[in-house]
Protein backbone atom coordinates (compact mmCIF):
# COMPACT_ATOMS: atom_id res chain seq x y z
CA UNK A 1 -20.46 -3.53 1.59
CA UNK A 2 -19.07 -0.99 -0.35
CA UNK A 3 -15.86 -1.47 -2.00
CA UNK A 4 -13.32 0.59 -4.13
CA UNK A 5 -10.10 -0.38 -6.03
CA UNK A 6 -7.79 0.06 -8.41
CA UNK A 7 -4.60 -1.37 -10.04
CA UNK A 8 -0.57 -0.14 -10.59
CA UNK A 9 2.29 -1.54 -12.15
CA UNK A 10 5.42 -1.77 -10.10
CA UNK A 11 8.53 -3.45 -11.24
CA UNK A 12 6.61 -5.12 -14.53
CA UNK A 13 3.82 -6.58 -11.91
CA UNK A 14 0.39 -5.78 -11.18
CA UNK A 15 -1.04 -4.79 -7.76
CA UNK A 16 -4.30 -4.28 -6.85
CA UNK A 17 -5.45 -2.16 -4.03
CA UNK A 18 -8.82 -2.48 -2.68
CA UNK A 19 -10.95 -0.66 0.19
CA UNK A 20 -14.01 -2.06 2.24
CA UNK A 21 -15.31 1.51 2.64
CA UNK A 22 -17.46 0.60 5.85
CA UNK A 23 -14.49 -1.27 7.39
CA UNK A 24 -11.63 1.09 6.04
CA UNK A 25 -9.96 -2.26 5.53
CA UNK A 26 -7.18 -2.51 3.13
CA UNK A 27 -6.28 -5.88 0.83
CA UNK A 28 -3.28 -5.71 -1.59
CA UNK A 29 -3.30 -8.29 -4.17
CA UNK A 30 -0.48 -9.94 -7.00
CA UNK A 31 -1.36 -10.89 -10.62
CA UNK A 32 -0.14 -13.75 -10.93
CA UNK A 33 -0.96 -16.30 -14.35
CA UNK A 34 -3.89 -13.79 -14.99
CA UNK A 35 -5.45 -14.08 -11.53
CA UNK A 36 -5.03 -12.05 -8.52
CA UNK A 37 -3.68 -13.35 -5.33
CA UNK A 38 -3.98 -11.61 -1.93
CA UNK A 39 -0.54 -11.19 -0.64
CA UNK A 40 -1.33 -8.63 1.99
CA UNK A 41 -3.97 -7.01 4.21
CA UNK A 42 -4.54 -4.11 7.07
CA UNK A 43 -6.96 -3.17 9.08
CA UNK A 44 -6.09 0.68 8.12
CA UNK A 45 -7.22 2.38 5.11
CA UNK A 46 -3.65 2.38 3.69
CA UNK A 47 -2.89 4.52 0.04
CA UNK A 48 -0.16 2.97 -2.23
CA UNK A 49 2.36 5.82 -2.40
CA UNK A 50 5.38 4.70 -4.19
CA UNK A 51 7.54 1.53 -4.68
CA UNK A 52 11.60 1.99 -4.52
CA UNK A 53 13.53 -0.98 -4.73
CA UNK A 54 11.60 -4.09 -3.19
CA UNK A 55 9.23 -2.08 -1.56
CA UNK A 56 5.99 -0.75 -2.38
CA UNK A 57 5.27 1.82 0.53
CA UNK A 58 1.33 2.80 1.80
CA UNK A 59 0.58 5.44 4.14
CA UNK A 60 -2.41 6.30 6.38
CA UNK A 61 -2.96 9.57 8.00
CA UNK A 62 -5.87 11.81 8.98
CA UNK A 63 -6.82 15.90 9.17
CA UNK A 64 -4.32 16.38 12.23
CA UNK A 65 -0.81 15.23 10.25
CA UNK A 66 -0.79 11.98 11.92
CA UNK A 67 -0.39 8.59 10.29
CA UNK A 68 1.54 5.36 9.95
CA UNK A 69 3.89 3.99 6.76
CA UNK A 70 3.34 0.41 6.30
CA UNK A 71 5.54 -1.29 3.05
CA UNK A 72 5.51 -4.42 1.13
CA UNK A 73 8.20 -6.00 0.28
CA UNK A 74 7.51 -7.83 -3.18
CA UNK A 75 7.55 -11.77 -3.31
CA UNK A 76 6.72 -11.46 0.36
CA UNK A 77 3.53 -11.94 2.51
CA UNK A 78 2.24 -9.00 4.61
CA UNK A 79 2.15 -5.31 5.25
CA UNK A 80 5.06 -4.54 7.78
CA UNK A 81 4.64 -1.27 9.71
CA UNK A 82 7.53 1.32 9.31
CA UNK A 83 8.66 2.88 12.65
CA UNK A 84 8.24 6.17 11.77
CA UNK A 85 5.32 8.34 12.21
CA UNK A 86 5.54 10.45 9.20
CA UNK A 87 3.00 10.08 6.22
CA UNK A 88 4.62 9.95 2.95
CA UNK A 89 2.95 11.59 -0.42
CA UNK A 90 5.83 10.98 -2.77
CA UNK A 91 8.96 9.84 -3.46
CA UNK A 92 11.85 12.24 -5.59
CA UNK A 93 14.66 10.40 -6.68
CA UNK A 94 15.94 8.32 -3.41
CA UNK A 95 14.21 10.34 -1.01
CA UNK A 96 10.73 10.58 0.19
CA UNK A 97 8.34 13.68 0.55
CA UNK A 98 6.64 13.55 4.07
């Protein structure tokens, strides 16, 4: 199994975000007391974007433009899927870059 991952700071916490790279599985995890927890987890590849608010928002798209945004909302359980179909690279100030 190959596996890749890395960590970001949101809101004074610290996420990790790690990819089974056969799979394209995505797990989110909370530190928490110096451990991490898994508080979410897709079966997409999913890219931490941005967080705004409560939410920290992943995207997953391909060569053609299309793709799914899937957020987090913190203290919560789960990856929720977003209904729209856009792909979103950035946020600038309150509104996001798609």
């Amino acid at each position: 199994m190959q596996a890749s991952s890395w960590t970001f700071k949101s809101n004074g916490r610290t996420y990790m975000e790690k990819h089974n790279d056969n799979t394209l599985n995505t797990v989110l995890y909370k530190k928490v007391s110096g451990r991490y927890k898994q508080v979410a987890k897709s079966s997409r590849y999913l890219i931490y974007r941005f967080s705004y608010g409560k939410k920290l928002y992943f995207s997953s798209g391909d060569d053609e433009g299309t793709g799914i945004t899937c957020t987090y909302t913190k203290d919560k359980n789960g990856f929720k899927l977003e209904r729209s179909k856009m792909v979103l690279t950035e946020r600038s100030g309150r509104c996001a870059v798609g």
